[in-house]
C-alpha atoms as a PDB file:
ATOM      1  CA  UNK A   1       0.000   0.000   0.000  1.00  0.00           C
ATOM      2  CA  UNK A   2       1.358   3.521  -0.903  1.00  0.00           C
ATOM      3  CA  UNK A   3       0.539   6.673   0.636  1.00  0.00           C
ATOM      4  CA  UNK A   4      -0.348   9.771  -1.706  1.00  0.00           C
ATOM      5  CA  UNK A   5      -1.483  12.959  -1.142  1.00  0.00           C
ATOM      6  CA  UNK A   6      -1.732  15.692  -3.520  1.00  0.00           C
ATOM      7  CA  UNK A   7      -2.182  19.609  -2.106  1.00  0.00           C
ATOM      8  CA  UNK A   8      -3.394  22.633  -4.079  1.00  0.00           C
ATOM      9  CA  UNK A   9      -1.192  24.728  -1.635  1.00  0.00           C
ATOM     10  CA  UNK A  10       1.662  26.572  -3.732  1.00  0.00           C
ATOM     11  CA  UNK A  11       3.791  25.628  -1.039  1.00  0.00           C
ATOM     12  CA  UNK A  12       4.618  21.992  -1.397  1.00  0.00           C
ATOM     13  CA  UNK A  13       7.004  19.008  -0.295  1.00  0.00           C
ATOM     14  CA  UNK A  14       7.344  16.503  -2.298  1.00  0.00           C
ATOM     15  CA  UNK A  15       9.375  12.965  -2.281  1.00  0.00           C
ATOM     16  CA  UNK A  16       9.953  10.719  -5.179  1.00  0.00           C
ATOM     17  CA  UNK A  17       8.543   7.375  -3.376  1.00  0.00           C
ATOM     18  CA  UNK A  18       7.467   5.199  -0.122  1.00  0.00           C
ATOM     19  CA  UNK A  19       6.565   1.926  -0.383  1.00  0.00           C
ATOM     20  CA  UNK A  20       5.833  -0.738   2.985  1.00  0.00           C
ATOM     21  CA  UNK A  21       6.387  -4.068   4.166  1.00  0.00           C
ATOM     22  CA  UNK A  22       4.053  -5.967   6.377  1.00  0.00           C
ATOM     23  CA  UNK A  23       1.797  -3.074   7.453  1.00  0.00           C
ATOM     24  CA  UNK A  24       5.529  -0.962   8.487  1.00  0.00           C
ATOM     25  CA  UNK A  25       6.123   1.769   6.267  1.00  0.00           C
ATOM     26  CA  UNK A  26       9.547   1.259   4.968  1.00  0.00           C
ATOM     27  CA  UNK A  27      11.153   4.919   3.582  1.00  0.00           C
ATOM     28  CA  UNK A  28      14.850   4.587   1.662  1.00  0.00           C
ATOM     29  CA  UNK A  29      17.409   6.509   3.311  1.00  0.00           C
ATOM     30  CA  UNK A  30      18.585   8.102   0.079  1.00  0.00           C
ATOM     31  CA  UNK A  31      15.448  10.420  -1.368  1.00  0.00           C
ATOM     32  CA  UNK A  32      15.177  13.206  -3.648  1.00  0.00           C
ATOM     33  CA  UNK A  33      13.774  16.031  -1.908  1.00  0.00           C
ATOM     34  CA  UNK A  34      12.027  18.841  -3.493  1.00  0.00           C
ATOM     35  CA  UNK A  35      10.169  22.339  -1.940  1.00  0.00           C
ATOM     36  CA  UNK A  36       8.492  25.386  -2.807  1.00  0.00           C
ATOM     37  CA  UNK A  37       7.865  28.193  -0.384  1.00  0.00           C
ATOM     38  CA  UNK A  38       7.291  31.400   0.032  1.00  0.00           C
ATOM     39  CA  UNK A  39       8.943  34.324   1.492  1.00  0.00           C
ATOM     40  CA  UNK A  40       8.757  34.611   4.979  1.00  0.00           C
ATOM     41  CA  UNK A  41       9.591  38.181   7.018  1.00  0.00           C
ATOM     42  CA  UNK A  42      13.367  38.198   8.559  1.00  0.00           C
ATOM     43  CA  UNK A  43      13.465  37.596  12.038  1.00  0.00           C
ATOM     44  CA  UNK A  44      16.603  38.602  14.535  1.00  0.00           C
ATOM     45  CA  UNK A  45      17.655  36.643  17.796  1.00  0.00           C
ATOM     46  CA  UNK A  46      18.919  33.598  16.755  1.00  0.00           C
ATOM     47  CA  UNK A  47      21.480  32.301  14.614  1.00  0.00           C
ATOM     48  CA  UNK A  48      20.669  30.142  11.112  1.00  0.00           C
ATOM     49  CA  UNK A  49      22.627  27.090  10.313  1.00  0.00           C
ATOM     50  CA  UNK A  50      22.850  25.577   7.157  1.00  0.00           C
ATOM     51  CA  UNK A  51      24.865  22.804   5.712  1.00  0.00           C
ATOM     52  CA  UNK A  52      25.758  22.813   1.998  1.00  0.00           C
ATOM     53  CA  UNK A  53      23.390  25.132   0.651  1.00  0.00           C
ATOM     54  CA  UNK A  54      24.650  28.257  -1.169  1.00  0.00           C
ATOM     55  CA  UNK A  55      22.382  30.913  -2.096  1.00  0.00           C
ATOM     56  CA  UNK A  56      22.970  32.016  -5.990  1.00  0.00           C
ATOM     57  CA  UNK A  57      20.322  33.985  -7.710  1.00  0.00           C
ATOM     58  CA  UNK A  58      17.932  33.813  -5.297  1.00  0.00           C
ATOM     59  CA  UNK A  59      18.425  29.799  -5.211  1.00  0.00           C
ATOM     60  CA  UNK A  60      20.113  27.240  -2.328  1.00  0.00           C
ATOM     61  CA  UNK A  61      22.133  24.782  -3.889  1.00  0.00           C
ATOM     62  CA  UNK A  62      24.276  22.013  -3.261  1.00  0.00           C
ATOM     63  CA  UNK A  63      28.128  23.431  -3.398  1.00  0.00           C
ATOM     64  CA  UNK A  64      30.895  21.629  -4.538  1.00  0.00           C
ATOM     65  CA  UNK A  65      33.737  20.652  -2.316  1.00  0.00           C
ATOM     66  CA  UNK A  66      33.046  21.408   0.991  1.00  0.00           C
ATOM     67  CA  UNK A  67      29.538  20.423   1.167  1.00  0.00           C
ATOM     68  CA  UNK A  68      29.512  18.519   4.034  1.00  0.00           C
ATOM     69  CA  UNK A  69      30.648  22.047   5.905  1.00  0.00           C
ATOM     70  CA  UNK A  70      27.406  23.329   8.094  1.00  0.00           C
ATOM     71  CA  UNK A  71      27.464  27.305   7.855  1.00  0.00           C
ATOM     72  CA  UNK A  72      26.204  29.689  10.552  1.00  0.00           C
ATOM     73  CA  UNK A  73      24.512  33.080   9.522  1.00  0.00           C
ATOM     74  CA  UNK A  74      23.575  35.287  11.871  1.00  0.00           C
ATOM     75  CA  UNK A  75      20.087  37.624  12.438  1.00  0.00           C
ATOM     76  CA  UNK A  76      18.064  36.483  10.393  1.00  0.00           C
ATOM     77  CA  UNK A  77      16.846  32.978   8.129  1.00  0.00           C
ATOM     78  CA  UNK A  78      16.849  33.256   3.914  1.00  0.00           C
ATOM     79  CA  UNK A  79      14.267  31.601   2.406  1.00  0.00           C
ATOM     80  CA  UNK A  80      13.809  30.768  -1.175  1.00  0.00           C
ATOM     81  CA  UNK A  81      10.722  32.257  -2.682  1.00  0.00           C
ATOM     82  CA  UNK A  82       9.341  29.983  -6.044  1.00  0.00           C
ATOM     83  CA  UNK A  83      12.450  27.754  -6.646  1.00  0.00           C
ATOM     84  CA  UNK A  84      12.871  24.736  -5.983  1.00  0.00           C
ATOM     85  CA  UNK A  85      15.584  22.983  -3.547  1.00  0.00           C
ATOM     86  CA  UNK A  86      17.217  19.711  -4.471  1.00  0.00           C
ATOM     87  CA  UNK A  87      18.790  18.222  -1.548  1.00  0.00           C
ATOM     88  CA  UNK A  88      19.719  14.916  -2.977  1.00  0.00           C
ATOM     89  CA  UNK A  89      20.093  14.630  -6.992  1.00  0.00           C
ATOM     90  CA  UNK A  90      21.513  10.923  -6.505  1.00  0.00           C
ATOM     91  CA  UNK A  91      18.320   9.450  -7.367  1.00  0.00           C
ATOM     92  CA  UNK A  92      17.376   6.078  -5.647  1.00  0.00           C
ATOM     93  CA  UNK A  93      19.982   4.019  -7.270  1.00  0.00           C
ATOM     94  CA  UNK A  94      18.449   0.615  -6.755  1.00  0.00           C
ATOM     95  CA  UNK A  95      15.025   1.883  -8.500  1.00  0.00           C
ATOM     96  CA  UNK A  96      16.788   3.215 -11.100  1.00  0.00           C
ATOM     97  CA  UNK A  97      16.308   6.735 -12.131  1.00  0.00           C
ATOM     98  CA  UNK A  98      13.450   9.336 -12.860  1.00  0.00           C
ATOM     99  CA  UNK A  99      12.794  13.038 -14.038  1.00  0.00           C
ATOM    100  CA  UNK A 100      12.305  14.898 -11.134  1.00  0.00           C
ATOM    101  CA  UNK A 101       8.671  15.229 -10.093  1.00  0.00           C
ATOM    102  CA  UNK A 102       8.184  12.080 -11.455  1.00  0.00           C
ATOM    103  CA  UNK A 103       7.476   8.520  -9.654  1.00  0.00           C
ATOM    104  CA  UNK A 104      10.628   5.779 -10.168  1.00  0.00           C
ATOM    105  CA  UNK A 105      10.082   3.098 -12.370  1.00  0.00           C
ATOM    106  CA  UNK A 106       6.087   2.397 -11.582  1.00  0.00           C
ATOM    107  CA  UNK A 107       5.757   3.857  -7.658  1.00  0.00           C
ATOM    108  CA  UNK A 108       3.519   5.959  -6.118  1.00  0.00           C
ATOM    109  CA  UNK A 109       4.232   9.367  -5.440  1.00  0.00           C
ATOM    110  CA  UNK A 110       3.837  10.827  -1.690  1.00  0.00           C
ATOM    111  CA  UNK A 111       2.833  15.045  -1.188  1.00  0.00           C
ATOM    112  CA  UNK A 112       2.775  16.527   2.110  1.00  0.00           C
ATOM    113  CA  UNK A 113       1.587  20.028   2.626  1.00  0.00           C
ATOM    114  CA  UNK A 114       4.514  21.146   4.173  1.00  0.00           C
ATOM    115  CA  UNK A 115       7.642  19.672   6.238  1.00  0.00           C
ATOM    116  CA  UNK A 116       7.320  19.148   9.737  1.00  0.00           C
ATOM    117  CA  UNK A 117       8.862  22.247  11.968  1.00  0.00           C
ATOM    118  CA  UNK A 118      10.423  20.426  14.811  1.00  0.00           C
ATOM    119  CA  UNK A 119      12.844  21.911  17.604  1.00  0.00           C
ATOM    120  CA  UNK A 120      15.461  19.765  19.226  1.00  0.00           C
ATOM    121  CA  UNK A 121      17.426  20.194  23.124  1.00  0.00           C
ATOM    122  CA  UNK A 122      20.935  19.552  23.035  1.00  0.00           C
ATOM    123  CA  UNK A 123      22.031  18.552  26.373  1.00  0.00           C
ATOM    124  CA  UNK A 124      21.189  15.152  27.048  1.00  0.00           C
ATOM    125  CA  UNK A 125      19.048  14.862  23.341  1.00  0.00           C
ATOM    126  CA  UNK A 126      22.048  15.564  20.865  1.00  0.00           C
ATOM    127  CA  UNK A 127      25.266  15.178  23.831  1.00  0.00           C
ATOM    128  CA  UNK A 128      25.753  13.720  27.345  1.00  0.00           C
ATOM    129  CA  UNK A 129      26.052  16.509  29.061  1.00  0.00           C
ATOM    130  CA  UNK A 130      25.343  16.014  32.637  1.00  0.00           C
ATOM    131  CA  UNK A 131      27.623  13.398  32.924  1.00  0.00           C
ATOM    132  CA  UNK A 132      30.557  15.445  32.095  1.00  0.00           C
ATOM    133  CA  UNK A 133      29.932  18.304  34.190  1.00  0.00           C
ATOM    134  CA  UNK A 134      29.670  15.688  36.894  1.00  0.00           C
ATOM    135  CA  UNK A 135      33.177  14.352  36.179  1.00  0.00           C
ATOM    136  CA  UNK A 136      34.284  17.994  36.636  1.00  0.00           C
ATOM    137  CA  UNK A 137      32.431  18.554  39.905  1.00  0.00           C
ATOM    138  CA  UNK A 138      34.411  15.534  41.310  1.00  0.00           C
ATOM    139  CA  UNK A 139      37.926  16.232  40.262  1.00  0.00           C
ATOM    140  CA  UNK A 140      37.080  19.858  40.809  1.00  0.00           C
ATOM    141  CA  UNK A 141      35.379  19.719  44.329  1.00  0.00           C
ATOM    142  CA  UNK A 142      35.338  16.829  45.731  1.00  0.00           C
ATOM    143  CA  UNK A 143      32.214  16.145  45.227  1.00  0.00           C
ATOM    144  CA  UNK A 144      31.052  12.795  44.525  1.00  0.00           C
ATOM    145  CA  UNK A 145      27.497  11.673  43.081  1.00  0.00           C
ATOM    146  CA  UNK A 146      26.350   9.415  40.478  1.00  0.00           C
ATOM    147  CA  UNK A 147      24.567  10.660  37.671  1.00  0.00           C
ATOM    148  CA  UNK A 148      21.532   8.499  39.339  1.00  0.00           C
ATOM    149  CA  UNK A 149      21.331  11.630  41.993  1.00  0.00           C
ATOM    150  CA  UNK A 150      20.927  14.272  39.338  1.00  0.00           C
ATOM    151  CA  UNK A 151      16.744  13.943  40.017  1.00  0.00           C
ATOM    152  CA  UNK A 152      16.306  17.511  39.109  1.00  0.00           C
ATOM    153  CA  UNK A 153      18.129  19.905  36.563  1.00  0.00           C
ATOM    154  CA  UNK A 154      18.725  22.186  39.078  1.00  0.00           C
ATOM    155  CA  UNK A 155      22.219  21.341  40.051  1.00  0.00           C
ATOM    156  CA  UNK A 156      22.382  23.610  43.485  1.00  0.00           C
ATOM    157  CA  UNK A 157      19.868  20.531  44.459  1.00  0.00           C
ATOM    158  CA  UNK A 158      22.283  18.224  44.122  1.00  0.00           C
ATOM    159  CA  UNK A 159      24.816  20.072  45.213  1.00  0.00           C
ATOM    160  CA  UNK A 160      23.661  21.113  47.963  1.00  0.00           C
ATOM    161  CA  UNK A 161      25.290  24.815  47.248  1.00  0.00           C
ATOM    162  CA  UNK A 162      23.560  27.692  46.592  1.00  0.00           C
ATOM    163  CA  UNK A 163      21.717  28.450  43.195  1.00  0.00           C
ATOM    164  CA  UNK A 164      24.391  31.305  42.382  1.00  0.00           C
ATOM    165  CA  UNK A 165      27.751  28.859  43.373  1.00  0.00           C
ATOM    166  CA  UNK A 166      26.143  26.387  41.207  1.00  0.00           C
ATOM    167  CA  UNK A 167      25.968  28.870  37.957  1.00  0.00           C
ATOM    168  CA  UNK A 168      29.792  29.546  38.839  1.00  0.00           C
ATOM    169  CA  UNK A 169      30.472  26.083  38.550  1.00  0.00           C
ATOM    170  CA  UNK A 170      29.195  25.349  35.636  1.00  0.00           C
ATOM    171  CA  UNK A 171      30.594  28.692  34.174  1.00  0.00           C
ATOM    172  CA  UNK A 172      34.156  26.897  35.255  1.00  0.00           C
ATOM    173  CA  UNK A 173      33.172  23.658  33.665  1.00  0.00           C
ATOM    174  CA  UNK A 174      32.780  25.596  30.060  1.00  0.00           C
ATOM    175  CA  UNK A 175      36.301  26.792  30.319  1.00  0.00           C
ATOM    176  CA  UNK A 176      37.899  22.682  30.562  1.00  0.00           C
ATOM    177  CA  UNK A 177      38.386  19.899  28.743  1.00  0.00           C
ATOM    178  CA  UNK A 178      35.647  18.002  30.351  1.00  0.00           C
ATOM    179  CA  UNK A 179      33.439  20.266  28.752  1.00  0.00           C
ATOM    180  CA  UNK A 180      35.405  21.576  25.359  1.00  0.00           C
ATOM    181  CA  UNK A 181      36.373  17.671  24.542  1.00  0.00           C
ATOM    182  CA  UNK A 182      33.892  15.211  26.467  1.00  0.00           C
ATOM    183  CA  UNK A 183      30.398  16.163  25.446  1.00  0.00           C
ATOM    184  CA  UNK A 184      29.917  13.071  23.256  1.00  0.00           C
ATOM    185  CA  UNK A 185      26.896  12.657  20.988  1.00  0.00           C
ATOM    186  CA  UNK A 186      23.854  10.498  22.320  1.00  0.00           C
ATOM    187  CA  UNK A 187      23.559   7.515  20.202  1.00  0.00           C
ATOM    188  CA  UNK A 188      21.674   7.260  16.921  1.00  0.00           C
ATOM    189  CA  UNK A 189      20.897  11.096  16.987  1.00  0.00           C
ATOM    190  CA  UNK A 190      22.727  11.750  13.687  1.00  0.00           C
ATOM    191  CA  UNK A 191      21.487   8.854  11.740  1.00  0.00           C
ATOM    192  CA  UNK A 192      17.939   9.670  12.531  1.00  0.00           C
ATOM    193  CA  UNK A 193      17.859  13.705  12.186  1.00  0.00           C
ATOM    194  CA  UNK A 194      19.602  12.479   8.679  1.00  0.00           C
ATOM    195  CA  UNK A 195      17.395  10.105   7.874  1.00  0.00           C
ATOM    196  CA  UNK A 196      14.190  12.607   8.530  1.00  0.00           C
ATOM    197  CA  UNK A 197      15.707  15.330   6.930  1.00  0.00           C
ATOM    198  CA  UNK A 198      13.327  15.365   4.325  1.00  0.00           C
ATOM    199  CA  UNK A 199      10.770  15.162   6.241  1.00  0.00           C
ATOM    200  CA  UNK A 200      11.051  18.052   8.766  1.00  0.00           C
ATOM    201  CA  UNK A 201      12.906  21.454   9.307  1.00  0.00           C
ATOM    202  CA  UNK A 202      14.798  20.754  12.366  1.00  0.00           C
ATOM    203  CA  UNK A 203      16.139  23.905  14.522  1.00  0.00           C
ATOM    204  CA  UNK A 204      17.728  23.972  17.287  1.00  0.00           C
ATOM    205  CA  UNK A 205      16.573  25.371  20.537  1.00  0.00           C
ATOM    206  CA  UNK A 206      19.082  24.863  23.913  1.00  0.00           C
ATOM    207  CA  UNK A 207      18.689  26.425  27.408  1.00  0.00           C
ATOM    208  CA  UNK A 208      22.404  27.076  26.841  1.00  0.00           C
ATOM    209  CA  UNK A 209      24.256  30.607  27.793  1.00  0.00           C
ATOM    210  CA  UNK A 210      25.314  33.093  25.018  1.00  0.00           C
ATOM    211  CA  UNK A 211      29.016  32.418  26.560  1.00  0.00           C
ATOM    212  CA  UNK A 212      29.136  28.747  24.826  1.00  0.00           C
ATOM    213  CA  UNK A 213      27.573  29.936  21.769  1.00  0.00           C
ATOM    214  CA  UNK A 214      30.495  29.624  19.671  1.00  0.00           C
ATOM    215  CA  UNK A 215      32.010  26.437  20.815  1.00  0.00           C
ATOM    216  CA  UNK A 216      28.036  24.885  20.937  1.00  0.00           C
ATOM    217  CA  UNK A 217      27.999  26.084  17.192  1.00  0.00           C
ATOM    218  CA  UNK A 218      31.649  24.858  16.612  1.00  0.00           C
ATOM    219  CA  UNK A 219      30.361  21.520  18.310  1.00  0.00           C
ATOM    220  CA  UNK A 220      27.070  20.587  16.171  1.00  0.00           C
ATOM    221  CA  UNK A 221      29.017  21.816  13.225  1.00  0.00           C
ATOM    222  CA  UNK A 222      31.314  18.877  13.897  1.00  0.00           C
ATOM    223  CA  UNK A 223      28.618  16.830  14.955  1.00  0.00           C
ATOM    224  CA  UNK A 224      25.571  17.254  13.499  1.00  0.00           C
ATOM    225  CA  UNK A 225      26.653  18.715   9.909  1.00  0.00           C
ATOM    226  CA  UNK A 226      24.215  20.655   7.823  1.00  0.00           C
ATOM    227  CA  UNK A 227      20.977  18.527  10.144  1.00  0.00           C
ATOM    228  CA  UNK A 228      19.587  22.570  11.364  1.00  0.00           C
ATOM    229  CA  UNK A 229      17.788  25.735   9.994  1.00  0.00           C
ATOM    230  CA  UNK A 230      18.366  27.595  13.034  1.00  0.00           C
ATOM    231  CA  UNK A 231      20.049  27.547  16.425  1.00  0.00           C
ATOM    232  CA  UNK A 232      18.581  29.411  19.188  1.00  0.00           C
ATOM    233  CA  UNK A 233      19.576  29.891  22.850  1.00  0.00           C
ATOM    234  CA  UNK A 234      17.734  30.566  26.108  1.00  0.00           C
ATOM    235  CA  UNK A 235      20.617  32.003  27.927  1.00  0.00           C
ATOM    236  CA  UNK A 236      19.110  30.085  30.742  1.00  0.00           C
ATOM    237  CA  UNK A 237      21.257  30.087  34.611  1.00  0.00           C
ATOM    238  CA  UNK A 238      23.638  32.845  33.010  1.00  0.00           C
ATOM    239  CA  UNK A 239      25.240  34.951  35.066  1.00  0.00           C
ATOM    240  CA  UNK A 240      24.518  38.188  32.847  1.00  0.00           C
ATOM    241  CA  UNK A 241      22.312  38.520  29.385  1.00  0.00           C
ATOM    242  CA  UNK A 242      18.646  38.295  29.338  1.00  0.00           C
ATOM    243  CA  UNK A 243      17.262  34.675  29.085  1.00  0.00           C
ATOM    244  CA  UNK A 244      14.326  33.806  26.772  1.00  0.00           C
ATOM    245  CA  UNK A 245      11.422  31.024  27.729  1.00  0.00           C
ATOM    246  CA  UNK A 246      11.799  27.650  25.348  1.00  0.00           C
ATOM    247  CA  UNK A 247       7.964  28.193  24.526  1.00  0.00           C
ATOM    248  CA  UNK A 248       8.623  32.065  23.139  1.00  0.00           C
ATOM    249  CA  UNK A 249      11.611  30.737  21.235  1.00  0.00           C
ATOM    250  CA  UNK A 250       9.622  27.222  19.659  1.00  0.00           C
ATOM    251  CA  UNK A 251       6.188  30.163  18.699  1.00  0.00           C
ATOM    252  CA  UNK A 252       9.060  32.179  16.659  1.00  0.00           C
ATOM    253  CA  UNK A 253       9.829  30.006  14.434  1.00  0.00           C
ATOM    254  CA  UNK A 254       6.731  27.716  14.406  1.00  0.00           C
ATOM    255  CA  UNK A 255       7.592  24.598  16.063  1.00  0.00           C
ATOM    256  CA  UNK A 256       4.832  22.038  16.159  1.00  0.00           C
ATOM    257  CA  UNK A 257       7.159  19.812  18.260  1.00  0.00           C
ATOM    258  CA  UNK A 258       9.804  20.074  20.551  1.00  0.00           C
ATOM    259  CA  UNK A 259      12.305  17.425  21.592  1.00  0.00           C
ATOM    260  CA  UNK A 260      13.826  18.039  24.938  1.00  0.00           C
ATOM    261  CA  UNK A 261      14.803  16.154  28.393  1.00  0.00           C
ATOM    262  CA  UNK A 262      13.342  18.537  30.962  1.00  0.00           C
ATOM    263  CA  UNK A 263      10.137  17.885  32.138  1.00  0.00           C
ATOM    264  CA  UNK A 264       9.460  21.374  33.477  1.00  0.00           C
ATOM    265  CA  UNK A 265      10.289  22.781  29.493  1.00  0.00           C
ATOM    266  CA  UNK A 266       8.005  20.020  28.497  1.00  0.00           C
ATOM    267  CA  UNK A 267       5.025  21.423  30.059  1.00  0.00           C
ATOM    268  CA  UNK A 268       5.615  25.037  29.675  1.00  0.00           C
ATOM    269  CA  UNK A 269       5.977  24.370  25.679  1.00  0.00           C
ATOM    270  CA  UNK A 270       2.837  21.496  25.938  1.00  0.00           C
ATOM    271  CA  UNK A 271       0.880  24.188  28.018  1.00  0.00           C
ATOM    272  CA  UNK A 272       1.119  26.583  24.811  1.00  0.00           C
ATOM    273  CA  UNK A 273      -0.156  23.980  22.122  1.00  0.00           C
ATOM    274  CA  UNK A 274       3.354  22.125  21.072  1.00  0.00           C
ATOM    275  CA  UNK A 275       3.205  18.574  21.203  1.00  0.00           C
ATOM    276  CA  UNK A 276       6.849  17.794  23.395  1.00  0.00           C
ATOM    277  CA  UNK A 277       8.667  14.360  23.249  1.00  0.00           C
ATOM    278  CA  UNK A 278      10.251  13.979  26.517  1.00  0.00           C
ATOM    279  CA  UNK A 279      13.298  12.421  26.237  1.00  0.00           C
ATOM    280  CA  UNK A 280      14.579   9.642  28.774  1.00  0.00           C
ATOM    281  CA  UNK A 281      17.472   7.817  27.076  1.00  0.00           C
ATOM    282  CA  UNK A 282      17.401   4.399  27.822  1.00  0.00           C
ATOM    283  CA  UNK A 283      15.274   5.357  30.684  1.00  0.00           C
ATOM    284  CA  UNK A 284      18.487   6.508  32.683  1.00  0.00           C
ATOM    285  CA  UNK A 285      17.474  10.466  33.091  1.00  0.00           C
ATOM    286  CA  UNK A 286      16.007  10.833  37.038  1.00  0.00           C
ATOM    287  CA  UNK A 287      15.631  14.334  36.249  1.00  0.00           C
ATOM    288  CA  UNK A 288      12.875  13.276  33.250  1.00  0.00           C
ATOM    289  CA  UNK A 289      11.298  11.279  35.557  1.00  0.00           C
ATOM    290  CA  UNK A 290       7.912  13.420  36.059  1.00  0.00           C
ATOM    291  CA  UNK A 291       4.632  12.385  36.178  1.00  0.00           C
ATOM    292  CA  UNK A 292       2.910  15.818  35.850  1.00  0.00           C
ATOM    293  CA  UNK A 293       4.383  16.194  32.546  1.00  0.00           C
ATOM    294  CA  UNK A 294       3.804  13.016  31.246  1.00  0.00           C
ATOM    295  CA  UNK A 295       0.580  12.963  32.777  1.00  0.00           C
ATOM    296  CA  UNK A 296      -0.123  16.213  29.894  1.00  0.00           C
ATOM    297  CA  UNK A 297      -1.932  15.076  26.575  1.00  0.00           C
ATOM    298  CA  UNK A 298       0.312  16.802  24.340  1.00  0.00           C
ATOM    299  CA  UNK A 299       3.715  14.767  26.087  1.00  0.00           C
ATOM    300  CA  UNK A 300       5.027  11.729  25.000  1.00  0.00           C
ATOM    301  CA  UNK A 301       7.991   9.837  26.904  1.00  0.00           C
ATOM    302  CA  UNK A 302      10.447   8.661  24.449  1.00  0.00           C
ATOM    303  CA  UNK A 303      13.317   6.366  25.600  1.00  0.00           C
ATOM    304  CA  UNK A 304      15.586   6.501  22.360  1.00  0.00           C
ATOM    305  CA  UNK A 305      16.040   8.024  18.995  1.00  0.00           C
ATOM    306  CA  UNK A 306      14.225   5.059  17.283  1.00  0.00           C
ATOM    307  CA  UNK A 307      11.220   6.057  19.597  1.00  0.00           C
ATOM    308  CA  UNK A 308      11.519   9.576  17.969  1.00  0.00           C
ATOM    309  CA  UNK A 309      11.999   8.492  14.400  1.00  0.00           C
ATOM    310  CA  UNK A 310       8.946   6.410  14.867  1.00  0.00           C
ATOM    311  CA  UNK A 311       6.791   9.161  16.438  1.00  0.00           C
ATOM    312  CA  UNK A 312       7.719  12.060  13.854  1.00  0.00           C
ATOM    313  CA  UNK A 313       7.052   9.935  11.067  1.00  0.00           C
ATOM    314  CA  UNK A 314       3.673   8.917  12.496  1.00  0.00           C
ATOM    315  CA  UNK A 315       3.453  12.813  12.820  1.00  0.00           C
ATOM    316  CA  UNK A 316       4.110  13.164   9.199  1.00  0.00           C
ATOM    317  CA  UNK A 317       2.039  10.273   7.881  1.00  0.00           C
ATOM    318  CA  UNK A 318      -0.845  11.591   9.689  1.00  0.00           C
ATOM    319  CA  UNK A 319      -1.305  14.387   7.645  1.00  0.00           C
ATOM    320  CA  UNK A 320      -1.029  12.299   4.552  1.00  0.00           C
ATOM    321  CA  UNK A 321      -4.292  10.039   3.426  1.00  0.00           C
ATOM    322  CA  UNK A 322      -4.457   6.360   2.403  1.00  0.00           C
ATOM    323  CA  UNK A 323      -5.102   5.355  -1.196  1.00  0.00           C
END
């Protein structure tokens, strides 16, 4: 069974094919990707991130050479008004070729009204953070705990300092190598933001402080290549700067969904209409452990990045119909 869906919308998605096996949709991991859409206004306060798209006559496309080489710009997002973007022009090899637009060799072709607008947390979503800082806090300190006592993100709680010692320890932590060198990506993040790339407009939106901005940006550069529209951050526990609510940024840009670890984010953003998948790797985050928030309609726990593939591509297929 295929799934089609044709919109009179003049802003359209469109993928070449999607076929199933035994009642599990089954989508090839190399796709041709096209989209329309129209111009949008600038907006300021957050930085865009793109991976090898140029702009050239009003057009992104794919540059030669260093294309795997994400690109920040800052103040505002450039959209392409009435052209089309080709993210992938290596057809589907094993179904031989087509004209683009076209379905390959005999298959059904699959429309979406638009991509999916999805925001993503990076500490403990996209890299381990907590457990790093906690190495610091015990060569630094003396202070011994197991990432098992970390049952709230507020680290003064754990602690047991005050809420302004705790921001100056972390502020330390930035400035090592426990930080700068041991934030290590959670598994299967990459191969799944890849994988539903053409599927959704991932952005980034992090708590973190504008003092990390560069080495954050440096970091899912080296990462996460080319996976984000837009990186925004809170500026949340900083010791100067003003500090913006995850639920303000996600309503900037659109977000239907946000991906994040912290239960108390989770409701403020669920609490404002965005559907949040609280994220509790391998069920090993105390901190995520909250039945308030999960007790909201518009949360769902998620335990891995499979779990999320699966739940943003039921998101997706949702708004498709069934031929």
């Amino acid at each position: 069974m295929a799934l089609n869906k044709f919109s009179n919308n003049p802003s359209y998605s469109f993928i070449g094919t999607m076929s199933h096996q035994t009642q599990n949709y089954f989508i090839p991991r190399k796709l041709w990707f096209g989209a329309k859409c129209s111009h949008v206004p600038r907006r300021s306060n957050f930085v865009s991130f793109r991976g090898f798209l140029d702009k050239k006559d009003g057009v992104f496309k794919r540059t030669g050479g260093d294309c795997g080489k994400a690109r920040a710009l800052s103040q505002y997002c450039q959209f392409v008004q009435d052209k089309s973007i080709y993210t992938d022009t290596d057809l589907i090899k094993s179904h031989g070729s087509s004209n683009h637009g076209l379905p390959i060799n005999g298959f059904p072709q699959l429309m979406f009204s638009e991509k999916l607008t999805v925001a993503v947390d990076v500490d403990e979503v996209l890299g381990s953070f907590v457990s790093a800082l906690n190495q610091f806090i015990a060569e630094r300190y003396h202070s011994f705990h197991s990432v098992s006592e970390y049952y709230v993100y507020e680290f003064f709680k754990v602690w047991k300092c005050s809420r302004g010692q705790a921001d100056i320890r972390v502020h330390e932590f930035f400035k090592t190598h426990y930080f700068q060198k041991g934030i290590h990506p959670i598994p299967d993040a990459r191969r799944v933001l890849d994988k539903l790339h053409p599927f959704c407009n991932f952005s980034v939106v992090t708590s973190r402080q504008d003092v990390i901005k560069d080495h954050t940006l440096e970091w899912i550069e080296n990462h996460y290549p080319g996976l984000f529209q837009e990186i925004h951050f809170g500026n949340h526990f900083a010791l100067d700067g003003r500090s913006r609510p995850k639920s303000e940024i996600c309503n900037s840009f659109g977000a239907k969904v946000l991906i994040d670890d912290n239960p108390s984010y989770a409701l403020e953003c669920a609490e404002v209409g965005i559907s949040v998948l609280l994220f509790d790797y391998d069920n090993s985050y105390p901190w995520s452990k909250s039945d308030l928030a999960c007790s909201h309609p518009l949360v769902t726990k998620v335990h891995n990045w499979s779990e999320v593939e699966k739940a943003l591509l039921l998101s997706v297929i949702s708004d498709t119909t069934i031929l």
